[in-house]
PDB file of N, CA and C in Angstrom:
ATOM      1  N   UNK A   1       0.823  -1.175   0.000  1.00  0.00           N
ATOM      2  CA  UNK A   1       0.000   0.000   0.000  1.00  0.00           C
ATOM      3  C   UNK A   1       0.870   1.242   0.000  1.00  0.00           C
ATOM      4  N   UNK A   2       0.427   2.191  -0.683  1.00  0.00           N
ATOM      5  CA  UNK A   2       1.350   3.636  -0.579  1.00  0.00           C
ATOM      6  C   UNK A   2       1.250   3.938   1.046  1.00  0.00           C
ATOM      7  N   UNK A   3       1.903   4.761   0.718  1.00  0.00           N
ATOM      8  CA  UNK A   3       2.175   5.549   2.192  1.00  0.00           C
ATOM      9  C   UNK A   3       2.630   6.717   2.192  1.00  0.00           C
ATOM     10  N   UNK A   4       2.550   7.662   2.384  1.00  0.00           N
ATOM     11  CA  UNK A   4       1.094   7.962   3.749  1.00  0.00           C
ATOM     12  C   UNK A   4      -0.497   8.307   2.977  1.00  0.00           C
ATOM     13  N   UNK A   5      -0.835   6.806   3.969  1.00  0.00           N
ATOM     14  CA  UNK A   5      -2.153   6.760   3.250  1.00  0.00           C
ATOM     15  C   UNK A   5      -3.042   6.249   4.011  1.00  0.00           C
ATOM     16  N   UNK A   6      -4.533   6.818   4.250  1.00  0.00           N
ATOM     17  CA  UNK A   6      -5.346   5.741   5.454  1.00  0.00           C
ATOM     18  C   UNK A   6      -6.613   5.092   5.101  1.00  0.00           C
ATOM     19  N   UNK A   7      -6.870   4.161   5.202  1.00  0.00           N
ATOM     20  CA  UNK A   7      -8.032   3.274   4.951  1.00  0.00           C
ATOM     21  C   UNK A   7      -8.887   3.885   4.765  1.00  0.00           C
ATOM     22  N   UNK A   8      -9.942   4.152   3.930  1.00  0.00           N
ATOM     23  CA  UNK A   8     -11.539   5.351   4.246  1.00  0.00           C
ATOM     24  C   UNK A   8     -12.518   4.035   3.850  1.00  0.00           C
ATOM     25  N   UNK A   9     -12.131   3.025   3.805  1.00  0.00           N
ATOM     26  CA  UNK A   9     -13.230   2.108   3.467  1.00  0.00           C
ATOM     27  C   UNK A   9     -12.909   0.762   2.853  1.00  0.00           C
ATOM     28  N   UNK A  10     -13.720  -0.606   2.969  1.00  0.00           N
ATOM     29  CA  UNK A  10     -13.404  -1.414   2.834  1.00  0.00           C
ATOM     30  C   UNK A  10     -15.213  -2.076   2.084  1.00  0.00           C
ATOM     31  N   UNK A  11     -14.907  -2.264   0.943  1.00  0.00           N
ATOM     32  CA  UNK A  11     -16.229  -2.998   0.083  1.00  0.00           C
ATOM     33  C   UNK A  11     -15.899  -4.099  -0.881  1.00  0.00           C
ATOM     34  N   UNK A  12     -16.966  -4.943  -0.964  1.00  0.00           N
ATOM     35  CA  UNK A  12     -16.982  -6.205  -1.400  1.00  0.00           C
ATOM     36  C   UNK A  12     -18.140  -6.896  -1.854  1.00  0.00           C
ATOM     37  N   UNK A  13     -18.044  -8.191  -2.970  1.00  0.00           N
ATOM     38  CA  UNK A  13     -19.332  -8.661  -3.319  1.00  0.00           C
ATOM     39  C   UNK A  13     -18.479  -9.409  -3.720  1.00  0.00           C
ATOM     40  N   UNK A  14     -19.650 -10.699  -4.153  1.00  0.00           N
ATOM     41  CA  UNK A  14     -19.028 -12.167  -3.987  1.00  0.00           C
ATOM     42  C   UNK A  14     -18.137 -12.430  -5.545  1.00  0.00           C
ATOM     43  N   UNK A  15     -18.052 -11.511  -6.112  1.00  0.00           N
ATOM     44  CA  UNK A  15     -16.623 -11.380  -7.207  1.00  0.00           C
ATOM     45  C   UNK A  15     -15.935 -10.488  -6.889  1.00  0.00           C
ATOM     46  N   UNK A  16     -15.572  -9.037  -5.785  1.00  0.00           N
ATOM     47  CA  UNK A  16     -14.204  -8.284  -5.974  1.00  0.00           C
ATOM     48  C   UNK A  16     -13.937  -8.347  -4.332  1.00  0.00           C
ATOM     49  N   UNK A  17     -12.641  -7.324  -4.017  1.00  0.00           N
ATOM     50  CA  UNK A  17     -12.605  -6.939  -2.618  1.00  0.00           C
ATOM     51  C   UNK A  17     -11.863  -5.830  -3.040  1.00  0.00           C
ATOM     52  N   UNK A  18     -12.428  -4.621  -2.201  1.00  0.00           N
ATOM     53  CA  UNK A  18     -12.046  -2.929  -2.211  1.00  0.00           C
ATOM     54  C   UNK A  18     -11.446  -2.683  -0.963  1.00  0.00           C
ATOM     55  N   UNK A  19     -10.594  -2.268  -1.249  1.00  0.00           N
ATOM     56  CA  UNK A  19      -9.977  -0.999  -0.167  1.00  0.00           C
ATOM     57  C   UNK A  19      -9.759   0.053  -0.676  1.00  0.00           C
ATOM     58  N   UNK A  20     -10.184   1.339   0.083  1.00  0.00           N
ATOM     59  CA  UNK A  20     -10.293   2.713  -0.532  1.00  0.00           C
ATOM     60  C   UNK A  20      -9.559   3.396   0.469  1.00  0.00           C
ATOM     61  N   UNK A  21      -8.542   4.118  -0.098  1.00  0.00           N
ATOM     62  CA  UNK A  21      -7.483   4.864   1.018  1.00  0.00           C
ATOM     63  C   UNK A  21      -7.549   5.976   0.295  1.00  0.00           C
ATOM     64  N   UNK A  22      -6.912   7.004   1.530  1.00  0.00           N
ATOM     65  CA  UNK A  22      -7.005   8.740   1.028  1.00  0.00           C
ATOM     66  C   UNK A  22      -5.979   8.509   1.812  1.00  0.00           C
ATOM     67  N   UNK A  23      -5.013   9.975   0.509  1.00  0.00           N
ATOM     68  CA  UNK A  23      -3.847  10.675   0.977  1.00  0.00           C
ATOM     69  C   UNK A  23      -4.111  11.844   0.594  1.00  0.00           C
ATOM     70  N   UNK A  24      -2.805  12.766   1.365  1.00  0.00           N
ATOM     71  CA  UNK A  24      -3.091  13.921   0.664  1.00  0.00           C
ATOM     72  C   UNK A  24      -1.863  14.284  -0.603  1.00  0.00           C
ATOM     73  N   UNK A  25      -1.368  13.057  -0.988  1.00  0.00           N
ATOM     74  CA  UNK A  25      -0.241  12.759  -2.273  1.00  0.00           C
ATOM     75  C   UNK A  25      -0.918  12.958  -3.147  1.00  0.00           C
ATOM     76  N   UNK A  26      -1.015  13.677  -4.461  1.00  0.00           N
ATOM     77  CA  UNK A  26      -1.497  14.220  -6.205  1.00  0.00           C
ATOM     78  C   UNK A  26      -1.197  12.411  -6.632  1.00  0.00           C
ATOM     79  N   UNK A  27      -2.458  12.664  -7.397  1.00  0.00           N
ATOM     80  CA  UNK A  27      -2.966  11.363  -8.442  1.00  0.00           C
ATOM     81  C   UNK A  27      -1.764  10.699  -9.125  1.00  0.00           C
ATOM     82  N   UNK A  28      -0.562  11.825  -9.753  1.00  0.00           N
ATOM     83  CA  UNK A  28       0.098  11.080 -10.847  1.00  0.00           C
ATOM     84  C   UNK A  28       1.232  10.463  -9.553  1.00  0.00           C
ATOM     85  N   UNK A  29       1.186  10.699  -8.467  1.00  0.00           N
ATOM     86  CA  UNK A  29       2.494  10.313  -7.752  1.00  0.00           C
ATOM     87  C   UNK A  29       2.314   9.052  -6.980  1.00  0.00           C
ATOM     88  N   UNK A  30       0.864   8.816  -6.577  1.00  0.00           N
ATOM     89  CA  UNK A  30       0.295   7.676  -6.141  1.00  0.00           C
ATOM     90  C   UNK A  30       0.857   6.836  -7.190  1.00  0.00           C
ATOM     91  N   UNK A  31       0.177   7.097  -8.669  1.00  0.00           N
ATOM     92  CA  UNK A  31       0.401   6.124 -10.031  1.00  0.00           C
ATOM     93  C   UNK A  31       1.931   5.941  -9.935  1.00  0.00           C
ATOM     94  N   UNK A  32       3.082   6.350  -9.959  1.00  0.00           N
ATOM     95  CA  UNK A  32       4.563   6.102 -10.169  1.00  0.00           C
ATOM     96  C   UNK A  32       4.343   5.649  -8.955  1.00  0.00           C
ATOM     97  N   UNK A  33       3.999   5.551  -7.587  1.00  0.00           N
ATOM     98  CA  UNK A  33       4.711   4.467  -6.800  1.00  0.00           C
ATOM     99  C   UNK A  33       4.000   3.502  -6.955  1.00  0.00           C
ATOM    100  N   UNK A  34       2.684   3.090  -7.411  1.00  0.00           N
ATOM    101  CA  UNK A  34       2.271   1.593  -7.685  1.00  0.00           C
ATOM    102  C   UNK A  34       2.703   1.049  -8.922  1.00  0.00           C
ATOM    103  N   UNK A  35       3.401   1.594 -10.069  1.00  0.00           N
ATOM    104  CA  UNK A  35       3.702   1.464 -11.041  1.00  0.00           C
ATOM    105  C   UNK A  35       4.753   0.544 -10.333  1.00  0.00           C
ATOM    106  N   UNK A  36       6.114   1.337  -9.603  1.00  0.00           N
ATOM    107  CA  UNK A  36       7.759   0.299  -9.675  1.00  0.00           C
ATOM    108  C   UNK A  36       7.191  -0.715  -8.625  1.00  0.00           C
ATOM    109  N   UNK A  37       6.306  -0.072  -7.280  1.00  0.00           N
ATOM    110  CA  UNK A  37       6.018  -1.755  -6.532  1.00  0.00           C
ATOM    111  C   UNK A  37       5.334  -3.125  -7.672  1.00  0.00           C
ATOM    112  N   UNK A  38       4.362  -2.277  -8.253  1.00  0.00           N
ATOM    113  CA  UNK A  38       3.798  -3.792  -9.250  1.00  0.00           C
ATOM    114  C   UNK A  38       4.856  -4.495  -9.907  1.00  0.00           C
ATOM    115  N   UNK A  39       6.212  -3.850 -10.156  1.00  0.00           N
ATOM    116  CA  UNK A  39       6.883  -3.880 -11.303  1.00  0.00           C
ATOM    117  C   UNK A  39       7.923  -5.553 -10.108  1.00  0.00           C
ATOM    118  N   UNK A  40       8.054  -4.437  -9.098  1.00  0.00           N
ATOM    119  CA  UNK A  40       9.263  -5.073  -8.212  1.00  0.00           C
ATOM    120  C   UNK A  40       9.138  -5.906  -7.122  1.00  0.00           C
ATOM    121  N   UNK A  41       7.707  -6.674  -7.218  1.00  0.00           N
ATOM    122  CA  UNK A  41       6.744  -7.361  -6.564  1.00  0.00           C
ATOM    123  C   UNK A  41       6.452  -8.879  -7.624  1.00  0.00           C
ATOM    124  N   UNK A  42       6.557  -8.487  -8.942  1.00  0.00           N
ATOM    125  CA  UNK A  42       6.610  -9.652  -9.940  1.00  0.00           C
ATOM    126  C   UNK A  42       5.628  -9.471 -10.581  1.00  0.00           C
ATOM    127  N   UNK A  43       5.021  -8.652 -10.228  1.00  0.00           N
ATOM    128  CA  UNK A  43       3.184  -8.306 -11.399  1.00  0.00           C
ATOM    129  C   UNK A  43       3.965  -7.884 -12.328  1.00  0.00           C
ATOM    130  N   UNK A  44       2.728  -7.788 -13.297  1.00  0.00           N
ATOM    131  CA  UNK A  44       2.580  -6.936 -14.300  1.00  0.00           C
ATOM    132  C   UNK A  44       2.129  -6.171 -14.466  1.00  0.00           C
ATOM    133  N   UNK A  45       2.072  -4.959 -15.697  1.00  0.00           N
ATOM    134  CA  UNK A  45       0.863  -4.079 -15.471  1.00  0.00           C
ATOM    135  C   UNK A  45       0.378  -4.349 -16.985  1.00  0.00           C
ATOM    136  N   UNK A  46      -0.818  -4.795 -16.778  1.00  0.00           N
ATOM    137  CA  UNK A  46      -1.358  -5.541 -18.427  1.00  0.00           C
ATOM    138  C   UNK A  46      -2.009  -4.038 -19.229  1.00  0.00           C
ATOM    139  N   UNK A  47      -2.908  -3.379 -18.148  1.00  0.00           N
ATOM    140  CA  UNK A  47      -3.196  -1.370 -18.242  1.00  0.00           C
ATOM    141  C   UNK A  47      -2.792  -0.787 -17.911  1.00  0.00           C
ATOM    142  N   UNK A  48      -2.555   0.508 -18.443  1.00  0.00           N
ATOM    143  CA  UNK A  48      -2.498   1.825 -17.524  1.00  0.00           C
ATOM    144  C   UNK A  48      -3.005   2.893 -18.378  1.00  0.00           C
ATOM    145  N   UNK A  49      -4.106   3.366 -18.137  1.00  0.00           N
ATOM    146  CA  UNK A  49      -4.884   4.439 -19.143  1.00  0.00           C
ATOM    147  C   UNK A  49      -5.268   5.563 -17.925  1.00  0.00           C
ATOM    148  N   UNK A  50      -5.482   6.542 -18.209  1.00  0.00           N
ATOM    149  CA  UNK A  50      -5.767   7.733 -17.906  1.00  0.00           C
ATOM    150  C   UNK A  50      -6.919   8.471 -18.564  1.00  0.00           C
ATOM    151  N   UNK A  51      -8.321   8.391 -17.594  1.00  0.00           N
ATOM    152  CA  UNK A  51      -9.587   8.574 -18.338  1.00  0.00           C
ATOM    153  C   UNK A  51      -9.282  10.141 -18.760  1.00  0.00           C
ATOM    154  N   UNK A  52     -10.360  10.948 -19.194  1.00  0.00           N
ATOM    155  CA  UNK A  52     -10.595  12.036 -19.498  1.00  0.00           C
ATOM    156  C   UNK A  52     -10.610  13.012 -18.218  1.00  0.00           C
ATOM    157  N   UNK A  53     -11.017  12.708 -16.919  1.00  0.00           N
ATOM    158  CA  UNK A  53     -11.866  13.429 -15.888  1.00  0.00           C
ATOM    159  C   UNK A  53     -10.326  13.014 -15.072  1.00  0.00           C
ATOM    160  N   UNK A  54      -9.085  12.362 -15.594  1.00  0.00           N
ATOM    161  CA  UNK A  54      -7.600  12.202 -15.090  1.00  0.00           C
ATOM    162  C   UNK A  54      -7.726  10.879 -14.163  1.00  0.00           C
ATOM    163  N   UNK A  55      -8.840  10.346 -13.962  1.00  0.00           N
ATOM    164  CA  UNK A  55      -8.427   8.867 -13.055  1.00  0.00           C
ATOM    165  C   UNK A  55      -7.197   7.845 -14.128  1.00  0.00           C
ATOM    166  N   UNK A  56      -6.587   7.467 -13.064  1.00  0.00           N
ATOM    167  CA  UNK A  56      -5.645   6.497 -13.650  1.00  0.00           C
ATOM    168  C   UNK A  56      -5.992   5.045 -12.884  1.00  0.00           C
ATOM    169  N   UNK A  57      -6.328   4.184 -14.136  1.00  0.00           N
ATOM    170  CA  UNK A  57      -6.967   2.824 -13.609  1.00  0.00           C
ATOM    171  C   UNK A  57      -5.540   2.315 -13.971  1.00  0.00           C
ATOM    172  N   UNK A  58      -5.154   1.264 -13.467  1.00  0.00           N
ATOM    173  CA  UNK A  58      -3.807   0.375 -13.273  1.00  0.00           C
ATOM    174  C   UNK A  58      -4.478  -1.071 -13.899  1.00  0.00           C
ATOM    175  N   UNK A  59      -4.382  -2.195 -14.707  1.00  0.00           N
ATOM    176  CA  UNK A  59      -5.075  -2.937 -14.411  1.00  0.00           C
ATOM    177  C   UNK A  59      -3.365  -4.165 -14.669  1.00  0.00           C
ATOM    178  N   UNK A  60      -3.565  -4.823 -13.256  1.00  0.00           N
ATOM    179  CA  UNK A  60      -2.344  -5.748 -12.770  1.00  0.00           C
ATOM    180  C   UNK A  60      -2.851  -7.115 -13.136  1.00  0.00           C
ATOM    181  N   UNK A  61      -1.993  -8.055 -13.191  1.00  0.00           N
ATOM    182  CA  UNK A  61      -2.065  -9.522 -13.418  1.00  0.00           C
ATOM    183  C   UNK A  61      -0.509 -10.187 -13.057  1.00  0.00           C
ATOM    184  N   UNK A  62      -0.713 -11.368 -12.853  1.00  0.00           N
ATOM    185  CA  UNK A  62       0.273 -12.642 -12.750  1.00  0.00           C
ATOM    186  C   UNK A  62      -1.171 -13.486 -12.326  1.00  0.00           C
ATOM    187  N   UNK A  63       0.242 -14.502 -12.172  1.00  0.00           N
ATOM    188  CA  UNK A  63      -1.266 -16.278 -12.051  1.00  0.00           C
ATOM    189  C   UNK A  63      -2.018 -15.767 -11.167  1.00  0.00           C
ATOM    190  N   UNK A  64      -3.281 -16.017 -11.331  1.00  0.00           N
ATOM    191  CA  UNK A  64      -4.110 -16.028 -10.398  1.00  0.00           C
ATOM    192  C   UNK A  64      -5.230 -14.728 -10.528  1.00  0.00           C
ATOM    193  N   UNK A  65      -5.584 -14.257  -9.792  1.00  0.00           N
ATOM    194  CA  UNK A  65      -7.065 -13.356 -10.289  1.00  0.00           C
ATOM    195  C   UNK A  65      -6.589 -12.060 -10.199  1.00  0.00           C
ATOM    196  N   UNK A  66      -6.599 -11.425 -11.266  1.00  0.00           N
ATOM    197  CA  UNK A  66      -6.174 -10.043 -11.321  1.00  0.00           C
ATOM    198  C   UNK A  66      -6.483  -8.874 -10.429  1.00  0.00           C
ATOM    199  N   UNK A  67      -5.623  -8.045 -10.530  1.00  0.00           N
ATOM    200  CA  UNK A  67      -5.707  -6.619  -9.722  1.00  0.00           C
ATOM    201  C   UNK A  67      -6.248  -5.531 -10.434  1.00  0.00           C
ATOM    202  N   UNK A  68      -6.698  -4.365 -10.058  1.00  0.00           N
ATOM    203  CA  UNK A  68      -6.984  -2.688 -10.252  1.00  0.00           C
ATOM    204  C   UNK A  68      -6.563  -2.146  -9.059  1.00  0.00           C
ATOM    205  N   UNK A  69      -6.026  -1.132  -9.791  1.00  0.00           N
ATOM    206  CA  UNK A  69      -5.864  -0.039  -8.869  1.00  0.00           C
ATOM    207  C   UNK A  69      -6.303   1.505  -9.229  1.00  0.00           C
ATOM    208  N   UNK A  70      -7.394   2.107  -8.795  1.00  0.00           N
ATOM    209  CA  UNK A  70      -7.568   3.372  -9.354  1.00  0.00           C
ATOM    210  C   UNK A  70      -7.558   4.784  -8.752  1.00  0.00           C
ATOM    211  N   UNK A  71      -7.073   5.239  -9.423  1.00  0.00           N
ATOM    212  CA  UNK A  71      -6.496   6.575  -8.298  1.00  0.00           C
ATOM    213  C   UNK A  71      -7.067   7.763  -9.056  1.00  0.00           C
ATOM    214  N   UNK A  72      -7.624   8.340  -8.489  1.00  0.00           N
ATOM    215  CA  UNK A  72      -8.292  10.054  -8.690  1.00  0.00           C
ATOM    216  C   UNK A  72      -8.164  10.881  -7.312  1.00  0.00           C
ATOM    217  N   UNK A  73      -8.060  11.967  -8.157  1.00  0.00           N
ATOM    218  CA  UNK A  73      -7.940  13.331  -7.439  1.00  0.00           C
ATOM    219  C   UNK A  73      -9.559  13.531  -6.688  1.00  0.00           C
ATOM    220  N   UNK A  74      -9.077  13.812  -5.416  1.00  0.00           N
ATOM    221  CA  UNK A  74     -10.413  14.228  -4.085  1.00  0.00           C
ATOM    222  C   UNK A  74     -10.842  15.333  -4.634  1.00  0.00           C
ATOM    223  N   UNK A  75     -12.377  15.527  -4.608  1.00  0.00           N
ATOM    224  CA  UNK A  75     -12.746  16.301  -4.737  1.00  0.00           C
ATOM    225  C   UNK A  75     -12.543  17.903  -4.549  1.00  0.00           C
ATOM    226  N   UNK A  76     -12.230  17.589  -3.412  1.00  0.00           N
ATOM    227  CA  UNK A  76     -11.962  19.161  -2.279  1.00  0.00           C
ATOM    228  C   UNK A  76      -9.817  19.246  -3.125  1.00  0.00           C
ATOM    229  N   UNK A  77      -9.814  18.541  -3.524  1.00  0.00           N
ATOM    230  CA  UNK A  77      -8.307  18.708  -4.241  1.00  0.00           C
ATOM    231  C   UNK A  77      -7.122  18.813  -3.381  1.00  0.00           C
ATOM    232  N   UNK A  78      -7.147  17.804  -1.976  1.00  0.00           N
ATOM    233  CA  UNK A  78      -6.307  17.534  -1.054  1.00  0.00           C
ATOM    234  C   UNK A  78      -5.687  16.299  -1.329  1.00  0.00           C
ATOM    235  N   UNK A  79      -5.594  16.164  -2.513  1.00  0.00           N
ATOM    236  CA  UNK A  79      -4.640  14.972  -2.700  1.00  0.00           C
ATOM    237  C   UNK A  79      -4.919  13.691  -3.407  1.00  0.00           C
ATOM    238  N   UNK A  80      -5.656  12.562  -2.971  1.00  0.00           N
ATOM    239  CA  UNK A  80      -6.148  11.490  -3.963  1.00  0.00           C
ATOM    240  C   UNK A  80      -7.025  10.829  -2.930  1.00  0.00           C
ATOM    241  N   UNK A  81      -7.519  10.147  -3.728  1.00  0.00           N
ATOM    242  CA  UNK A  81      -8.362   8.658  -3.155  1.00  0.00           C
ATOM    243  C   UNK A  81      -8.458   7.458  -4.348  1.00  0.00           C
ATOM    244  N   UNK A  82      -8.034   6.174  -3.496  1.00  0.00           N
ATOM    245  CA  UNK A  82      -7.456   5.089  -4.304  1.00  0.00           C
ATOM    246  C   UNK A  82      -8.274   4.148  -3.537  1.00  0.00           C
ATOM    247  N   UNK A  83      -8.206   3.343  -4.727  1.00  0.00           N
ATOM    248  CA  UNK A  83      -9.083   2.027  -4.440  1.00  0.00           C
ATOM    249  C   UNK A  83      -8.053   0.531  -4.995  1.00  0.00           C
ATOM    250  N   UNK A  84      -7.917  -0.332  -3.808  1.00  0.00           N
ATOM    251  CA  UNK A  84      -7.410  -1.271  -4.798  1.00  0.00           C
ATOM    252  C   UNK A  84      -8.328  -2.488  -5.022  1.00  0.00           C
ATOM    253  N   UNK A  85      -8.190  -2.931  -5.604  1.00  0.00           N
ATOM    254  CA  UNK A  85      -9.802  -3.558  -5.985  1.00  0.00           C
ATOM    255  C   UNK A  85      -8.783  -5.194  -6.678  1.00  0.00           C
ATOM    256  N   UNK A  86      -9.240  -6.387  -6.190  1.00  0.00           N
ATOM    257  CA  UNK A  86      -9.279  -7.527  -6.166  1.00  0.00           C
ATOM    258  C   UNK A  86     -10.127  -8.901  -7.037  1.00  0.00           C
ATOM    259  N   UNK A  87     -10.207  -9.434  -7.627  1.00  0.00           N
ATOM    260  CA  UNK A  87     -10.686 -10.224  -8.557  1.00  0.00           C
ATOM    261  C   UNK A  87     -10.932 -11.538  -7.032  1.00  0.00           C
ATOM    262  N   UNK A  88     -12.185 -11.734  -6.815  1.00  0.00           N
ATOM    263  CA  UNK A  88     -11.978 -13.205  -5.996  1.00  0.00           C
ATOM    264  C   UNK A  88     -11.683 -14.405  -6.694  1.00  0.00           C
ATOM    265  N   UNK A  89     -10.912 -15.571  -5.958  1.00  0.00           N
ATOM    266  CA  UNK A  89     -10.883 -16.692  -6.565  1.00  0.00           C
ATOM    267  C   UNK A  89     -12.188 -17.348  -6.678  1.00  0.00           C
ATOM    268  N   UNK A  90     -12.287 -18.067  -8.170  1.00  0.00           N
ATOM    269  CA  UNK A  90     -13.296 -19.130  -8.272  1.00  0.00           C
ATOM    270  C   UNK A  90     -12.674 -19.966  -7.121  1.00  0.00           C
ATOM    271  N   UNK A  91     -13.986 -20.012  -5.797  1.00  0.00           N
ATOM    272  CA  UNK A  91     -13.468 -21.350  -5.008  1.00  0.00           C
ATOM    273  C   UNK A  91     -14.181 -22.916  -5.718  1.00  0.00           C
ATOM    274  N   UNK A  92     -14.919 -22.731  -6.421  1.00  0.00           N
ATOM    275  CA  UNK A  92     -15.951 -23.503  -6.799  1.00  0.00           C
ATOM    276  C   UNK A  92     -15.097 -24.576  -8.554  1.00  0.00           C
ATOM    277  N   UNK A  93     -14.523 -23.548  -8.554  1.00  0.00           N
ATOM    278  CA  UNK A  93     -13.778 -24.628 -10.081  1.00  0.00           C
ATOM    279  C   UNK A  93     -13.088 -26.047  -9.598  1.00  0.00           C
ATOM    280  N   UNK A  94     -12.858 -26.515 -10.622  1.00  0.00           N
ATOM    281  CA  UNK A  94     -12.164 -27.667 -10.475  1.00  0.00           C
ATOM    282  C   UNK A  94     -10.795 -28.001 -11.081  1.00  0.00           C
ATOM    283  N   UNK A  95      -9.857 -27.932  -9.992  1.00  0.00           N
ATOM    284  CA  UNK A  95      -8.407 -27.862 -10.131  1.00  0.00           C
ATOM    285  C   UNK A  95      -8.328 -28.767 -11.626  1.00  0.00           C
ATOM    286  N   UNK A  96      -7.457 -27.809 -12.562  1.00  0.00           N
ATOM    287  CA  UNK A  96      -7.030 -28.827 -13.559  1.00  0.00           C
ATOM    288  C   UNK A  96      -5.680 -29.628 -13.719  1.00  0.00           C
ATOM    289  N   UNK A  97      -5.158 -30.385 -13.876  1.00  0.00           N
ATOM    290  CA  UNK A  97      -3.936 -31.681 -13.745  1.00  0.00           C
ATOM    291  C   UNK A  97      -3.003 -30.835 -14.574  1.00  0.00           C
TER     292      UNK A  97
END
């Protein structure tokens, strides 16, 4: 997780898991430090686009169920709010040989 950064919320449904943190760090600086951790952690980064309205969605992968990470500028313009957002495992598949 970046740092300095604090939890503002935690959401979920039976396909993702969210954590939503606020700093008061600018959007593009959040993006360069999840950029070299994904990099230096063994992910990948399969996305990285930058909507119109400046959110930067991250979208991560290696084996197993992919990552997002999306970072926009707070409203009140104190810095960012990020979400990292989780793909759940199929517990229900059937291991293949």
């Amino acid at each position: 997780m970046f740092q300095p950064a604090r939890m503002h919320d935690v959401r979920g449904s039976t396909e993702t898991s969210s954590l939503v943190f606020r700093t008061e760090v600018r959007p593009d600086s959040v993006a360069q430090w999840y950029r070299r951790a994904i990099v230096e952690r063994g992910w990948d980064i399969i996305g990285d686009v930058t909507g119109g309205d400046g959110t930067i969605t991250l979208h991560v992968g290696r084996e197993g169920p992919p990552l997002w990470v999306i970072i926009q500028a707070r409203p009140d313009d104190a810095g960012s709010e990020f979400s990292v957002i989780g793909a759940a495992p199929d517990t229900t598949a059937t291991p293949q040989p």
